[in-house]
N, C-alpha and C. Protein backbone atom coordinates (compact mmCIF):
# COMPACT_ATOMS: atom_id res chain seq x y z
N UNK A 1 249.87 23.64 27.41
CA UNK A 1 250.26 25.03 27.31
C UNK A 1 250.45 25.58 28.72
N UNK A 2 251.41 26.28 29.14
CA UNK A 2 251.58 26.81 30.23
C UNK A 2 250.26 27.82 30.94
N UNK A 3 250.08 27.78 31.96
CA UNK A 3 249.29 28.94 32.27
C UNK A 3 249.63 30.45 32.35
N UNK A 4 248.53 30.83 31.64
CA UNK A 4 249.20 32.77 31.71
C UNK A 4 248.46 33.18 32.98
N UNK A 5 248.82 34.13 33.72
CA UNK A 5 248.47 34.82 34.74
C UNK A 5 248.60 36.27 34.35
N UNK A 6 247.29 36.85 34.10
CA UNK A 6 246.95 38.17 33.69
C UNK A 6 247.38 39.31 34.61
N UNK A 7 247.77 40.02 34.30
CA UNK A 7 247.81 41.25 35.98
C UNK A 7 246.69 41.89 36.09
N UNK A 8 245.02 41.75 35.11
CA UNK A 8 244.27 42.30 35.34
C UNK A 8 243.28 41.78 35.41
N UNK A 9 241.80 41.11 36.57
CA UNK A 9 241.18 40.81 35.84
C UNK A 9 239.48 41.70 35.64
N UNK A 10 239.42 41.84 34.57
CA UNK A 10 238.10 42.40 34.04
C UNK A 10 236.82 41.49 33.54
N UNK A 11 237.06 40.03 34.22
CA UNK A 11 235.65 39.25 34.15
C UNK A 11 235.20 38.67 32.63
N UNK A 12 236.15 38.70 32.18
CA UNK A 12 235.78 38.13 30.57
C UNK A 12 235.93 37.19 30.43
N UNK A 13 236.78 36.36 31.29
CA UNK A 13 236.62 34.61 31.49
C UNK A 13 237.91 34.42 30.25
N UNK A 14 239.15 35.22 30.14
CA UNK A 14 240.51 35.10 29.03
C UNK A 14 240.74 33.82 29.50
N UNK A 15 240.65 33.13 30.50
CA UNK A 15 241.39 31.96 30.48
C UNK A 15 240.68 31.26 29.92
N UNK A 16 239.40 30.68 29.50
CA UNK A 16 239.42 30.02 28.10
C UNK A 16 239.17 29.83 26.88
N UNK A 17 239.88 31.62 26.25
CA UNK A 17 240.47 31.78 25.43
C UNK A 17 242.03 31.82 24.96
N UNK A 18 242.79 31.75 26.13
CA UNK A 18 243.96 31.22 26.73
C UNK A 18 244.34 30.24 26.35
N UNK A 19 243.35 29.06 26.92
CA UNK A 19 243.29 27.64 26.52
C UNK A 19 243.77 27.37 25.25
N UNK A 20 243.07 27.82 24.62
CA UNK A 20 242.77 27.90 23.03
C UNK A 20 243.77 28.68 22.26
N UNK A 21 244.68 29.51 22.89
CA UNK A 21 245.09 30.60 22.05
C UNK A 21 246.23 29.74 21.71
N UNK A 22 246.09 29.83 19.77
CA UNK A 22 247.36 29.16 18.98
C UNK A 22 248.70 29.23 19.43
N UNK A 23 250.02 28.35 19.00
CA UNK A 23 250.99 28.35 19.52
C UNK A 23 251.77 29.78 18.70
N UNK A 24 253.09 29.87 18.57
CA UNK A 24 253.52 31.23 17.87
C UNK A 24 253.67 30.35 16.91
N UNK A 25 254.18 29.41 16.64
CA UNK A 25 254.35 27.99 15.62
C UNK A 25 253.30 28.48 14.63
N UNK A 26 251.96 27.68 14.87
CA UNK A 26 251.25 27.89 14.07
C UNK A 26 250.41 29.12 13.61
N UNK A 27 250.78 29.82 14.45
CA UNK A 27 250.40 31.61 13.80
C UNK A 27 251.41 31.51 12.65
N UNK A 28 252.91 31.58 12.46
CA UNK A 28 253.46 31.54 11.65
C UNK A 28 253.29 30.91 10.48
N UNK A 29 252.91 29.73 10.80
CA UNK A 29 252.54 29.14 9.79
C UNK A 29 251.19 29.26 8.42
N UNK A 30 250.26 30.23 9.31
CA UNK A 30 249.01 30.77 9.16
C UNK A 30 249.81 31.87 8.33
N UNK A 31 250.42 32.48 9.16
CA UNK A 31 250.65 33.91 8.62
C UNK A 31 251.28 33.73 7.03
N UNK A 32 252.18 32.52 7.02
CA UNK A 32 252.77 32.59 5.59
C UNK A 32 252.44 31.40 4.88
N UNK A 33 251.17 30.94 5.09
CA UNK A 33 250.36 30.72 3.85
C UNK A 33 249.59 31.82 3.46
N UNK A 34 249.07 32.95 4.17
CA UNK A 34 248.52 34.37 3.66
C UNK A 34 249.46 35.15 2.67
N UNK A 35 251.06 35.32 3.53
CA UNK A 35 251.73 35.98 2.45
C UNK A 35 251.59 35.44 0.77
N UNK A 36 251.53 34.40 0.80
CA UNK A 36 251.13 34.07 -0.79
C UNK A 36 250.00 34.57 -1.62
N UNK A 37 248.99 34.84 -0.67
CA UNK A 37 248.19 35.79 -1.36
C UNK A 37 248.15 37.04 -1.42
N UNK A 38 249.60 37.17 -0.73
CA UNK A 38 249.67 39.25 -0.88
C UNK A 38 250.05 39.19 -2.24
N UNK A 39 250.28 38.77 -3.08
CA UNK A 39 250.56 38.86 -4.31
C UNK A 39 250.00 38.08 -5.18
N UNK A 40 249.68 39.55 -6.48
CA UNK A 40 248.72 39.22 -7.04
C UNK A 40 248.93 38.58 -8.44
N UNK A 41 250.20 38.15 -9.08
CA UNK A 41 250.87 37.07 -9.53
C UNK A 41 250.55 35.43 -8.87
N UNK A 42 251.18 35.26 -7.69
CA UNK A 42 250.61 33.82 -7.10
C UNK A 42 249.44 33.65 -7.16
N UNK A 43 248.26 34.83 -7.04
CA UNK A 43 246.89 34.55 -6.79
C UNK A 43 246.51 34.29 -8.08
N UNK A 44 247.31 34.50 -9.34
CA UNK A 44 246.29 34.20 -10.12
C UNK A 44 246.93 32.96 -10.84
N UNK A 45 248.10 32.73 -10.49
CA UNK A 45 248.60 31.03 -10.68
C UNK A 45 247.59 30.20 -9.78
N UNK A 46 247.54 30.51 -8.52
CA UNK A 46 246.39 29.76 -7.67
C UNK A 46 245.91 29.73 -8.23
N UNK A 47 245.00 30.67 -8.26
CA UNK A 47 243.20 30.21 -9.09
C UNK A 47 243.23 29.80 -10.71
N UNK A 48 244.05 29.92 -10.99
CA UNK A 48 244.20 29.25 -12.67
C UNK A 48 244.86 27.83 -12.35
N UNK A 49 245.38 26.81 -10.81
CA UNK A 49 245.82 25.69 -10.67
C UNK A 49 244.07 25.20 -9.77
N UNK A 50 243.68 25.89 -9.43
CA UNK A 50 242.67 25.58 -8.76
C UNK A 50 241.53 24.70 -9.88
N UNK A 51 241.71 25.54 -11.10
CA UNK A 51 240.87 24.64 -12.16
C UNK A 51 240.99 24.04 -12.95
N UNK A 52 242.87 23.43 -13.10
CA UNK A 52 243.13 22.44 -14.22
C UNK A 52 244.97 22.38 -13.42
N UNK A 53 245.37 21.63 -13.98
CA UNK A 53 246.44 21.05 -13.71
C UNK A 53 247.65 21.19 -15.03
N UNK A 54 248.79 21.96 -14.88
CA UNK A 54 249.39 22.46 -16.45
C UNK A 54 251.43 22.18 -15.50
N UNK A 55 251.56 22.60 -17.07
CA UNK A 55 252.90 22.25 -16.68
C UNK A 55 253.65 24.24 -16.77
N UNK A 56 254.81 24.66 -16.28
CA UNK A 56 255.12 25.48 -16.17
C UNK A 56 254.92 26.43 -17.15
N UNK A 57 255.46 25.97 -18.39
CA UNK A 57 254.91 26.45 -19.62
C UNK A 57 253.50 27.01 -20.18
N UNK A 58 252.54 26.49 -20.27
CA UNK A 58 251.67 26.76 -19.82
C UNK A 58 251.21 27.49 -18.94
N UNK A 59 251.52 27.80 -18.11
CA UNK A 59 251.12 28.66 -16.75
C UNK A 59 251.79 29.57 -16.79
N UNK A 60 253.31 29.71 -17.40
CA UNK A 60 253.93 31.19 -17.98
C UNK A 60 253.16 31.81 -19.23
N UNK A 61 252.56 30.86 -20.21
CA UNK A 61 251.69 31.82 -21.10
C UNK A 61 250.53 31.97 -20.99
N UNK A 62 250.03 31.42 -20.08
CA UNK A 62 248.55 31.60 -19.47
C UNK A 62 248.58 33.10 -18.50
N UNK A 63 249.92 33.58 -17.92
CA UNK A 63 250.07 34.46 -17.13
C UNK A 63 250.82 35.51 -17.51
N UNK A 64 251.37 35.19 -19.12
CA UNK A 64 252.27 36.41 -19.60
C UNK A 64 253.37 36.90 -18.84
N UNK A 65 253.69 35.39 -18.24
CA UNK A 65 255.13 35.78 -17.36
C UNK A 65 256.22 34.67 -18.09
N UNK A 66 257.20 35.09 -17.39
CA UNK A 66 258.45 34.16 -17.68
C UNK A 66 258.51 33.11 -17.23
N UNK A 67 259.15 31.58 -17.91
CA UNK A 67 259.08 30.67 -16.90
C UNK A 67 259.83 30.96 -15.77
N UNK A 68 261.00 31.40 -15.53
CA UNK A 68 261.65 31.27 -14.32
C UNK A 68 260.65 32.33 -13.57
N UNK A 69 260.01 33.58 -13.73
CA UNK A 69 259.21 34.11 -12.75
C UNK A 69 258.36 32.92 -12.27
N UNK A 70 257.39 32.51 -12.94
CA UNK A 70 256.37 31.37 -12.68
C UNK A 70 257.03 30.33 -11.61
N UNK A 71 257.93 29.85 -12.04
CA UNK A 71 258.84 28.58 -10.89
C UNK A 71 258.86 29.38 -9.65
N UNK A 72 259.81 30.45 -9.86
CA UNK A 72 259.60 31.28 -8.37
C UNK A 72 258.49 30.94 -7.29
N UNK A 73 257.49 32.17 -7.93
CA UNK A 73 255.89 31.62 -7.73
C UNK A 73 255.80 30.04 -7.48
N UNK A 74 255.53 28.90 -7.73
CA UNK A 74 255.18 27.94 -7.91
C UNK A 74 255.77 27.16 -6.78
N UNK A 75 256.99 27.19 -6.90
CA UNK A 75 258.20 27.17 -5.68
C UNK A 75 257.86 27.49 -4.09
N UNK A 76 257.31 28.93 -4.18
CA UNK A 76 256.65 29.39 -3.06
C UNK A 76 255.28 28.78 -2.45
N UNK A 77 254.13 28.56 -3.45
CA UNK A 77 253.25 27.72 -3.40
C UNK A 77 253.23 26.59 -2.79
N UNK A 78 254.62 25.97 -3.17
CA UNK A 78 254.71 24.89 -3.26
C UNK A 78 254.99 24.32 -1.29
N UNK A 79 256.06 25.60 -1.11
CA UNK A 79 256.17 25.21 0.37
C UNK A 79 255.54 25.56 1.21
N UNK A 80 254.22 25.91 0.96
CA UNK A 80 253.36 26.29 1.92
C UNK A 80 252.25 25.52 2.06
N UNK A 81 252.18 24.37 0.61
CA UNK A 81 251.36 23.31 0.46
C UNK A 81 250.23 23.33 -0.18
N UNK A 82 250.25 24.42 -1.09
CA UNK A 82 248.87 24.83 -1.18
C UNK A 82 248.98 24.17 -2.70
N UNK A 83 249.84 24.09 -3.19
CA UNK A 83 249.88 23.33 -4.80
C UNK A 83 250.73 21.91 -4.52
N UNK A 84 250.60 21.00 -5.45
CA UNK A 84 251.43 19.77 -5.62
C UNK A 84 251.87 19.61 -6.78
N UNK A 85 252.86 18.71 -7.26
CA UNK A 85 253.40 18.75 -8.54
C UNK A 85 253.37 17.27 -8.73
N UNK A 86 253.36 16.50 -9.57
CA UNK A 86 253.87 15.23 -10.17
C UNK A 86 254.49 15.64 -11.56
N UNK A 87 255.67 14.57 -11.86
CA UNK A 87 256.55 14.21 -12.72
C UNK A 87 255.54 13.42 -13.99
N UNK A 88 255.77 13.45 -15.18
CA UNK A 88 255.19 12.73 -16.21
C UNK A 88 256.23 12.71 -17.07
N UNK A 89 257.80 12.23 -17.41
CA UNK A 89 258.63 12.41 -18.42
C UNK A 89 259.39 13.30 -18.12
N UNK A 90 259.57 14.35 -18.69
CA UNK A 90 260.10 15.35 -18.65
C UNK A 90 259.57 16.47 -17.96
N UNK A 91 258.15 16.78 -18.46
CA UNK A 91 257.45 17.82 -17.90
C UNK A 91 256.94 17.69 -16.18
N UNK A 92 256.90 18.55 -15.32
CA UNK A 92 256.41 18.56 -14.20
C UNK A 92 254.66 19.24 -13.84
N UNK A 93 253.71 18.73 -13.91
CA UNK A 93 252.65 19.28 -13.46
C UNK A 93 252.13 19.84 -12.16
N UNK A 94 251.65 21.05 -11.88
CA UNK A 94 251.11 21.50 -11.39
C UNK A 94 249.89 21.63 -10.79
N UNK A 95 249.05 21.32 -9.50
CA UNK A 95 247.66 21.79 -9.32
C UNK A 95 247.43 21.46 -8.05
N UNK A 96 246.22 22.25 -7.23
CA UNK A 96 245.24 22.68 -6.45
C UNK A 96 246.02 21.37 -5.26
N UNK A 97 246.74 21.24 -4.28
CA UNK A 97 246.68 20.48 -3.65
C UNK A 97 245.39 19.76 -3.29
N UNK A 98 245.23 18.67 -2.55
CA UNK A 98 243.87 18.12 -1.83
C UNK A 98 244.19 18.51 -0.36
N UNK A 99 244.12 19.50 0.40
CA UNK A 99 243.80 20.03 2.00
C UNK A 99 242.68 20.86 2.13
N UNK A 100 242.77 20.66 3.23
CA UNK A 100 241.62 21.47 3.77
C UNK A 100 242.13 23.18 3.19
N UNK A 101 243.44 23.66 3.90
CA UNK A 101 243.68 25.08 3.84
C UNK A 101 243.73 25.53 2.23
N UNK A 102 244.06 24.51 1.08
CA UNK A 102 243.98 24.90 -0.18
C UNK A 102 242.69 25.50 -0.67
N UNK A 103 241.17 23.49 -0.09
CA UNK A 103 240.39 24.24 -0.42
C UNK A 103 239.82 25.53 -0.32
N UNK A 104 239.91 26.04 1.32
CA UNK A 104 239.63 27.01 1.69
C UNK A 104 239.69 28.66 1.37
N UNK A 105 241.31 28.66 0.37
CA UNK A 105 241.86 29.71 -0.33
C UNK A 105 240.99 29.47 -1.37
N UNK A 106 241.10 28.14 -2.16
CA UNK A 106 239.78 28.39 -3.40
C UNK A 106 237.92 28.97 -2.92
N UNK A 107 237.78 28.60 -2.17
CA UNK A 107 236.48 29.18 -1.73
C UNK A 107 236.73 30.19 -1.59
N UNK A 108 237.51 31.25 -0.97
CA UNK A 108 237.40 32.76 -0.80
C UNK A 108 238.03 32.98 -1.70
N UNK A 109 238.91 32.70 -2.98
CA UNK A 109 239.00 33.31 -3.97
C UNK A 109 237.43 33.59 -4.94
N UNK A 110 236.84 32.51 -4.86
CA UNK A 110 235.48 31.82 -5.56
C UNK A 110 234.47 33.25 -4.93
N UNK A 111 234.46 33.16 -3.46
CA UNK A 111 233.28 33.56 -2.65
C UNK A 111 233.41 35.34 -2.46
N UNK A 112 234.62 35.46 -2.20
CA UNK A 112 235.09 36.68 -1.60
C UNK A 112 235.47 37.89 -2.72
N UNK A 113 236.24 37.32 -3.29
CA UNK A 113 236.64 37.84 -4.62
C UNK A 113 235.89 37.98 -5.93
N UNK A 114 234.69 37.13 -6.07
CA UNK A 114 234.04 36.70 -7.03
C UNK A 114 234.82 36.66 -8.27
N UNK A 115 235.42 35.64 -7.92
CA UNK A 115 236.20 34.81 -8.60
C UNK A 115 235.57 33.72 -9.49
N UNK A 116 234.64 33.79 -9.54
CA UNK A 116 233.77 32.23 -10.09
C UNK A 116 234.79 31.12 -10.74
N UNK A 117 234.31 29.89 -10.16
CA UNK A 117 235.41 28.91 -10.87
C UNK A 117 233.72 28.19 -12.18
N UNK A 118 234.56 28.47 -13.74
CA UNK A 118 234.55 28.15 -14.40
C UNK A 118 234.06 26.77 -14.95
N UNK A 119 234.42 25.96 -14.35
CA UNK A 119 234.24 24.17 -14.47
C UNK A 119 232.92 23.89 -13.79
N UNK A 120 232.31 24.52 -13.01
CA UNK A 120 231.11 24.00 -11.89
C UNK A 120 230.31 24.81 -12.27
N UNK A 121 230.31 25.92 -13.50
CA UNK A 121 229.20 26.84 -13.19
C UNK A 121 228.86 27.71 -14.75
């Protein structure tokens, strides 16, 4: 990372937090895996993929939405990594990726939200 040169210094030792400070890259990238949880449609496809694995159908009447709304959603999920899909025939399934940043959205849905997941408890 290049060095920053402050025009001020006030003794707080910024350069190594400097060091450290994320690229704009991965702020972005941070930032829009959050946008998925500004909405409160995706959040509750999340946490309803977080505890079983369904095919679109399913997850439109589990959510009282349309399938093509749901794909939208799912779609979006999808490129941010936080869900995975496999093929079985015809139907495509849905659920909880395995990462770190997925689990992490399930824990503060679980922790923060009191969300309780269902299956463990």
């Amino acid at each position: 990372m290049d060095k920053h040169i402050l025009p001020h210094d006030h003794g707080q030792k910024e350069e190594l937090v400097l060091e450290k400070l994320p690229t704009v890259e991965e702020c972005k990238m941070v930032a829009d895996l959050f946008k998925q949880l500004s909405d409160g449609s995706r959040l509750r496809i999340l946490w309803f993929l977080c505890h079983c694995e369904e095919c679109v159908s399913n997850i439109s009447a589990a959510m009282q939405m349309s399938d093509p709304a749901v794909s939208h959603h799912l779609k979006l999920l999808k490129n941010t990594g936080l869900i995975v899909s496999r093929r079985d025939g015809k139907e495509i399934y849905y659920r909880l990726a395995d990462t770190q940043a997925a689990e992490y959205i399930h824990r503060i849905c679980e922790e923060i939200f009191e969300m309780k997941c269902p299956l463990t408890r």
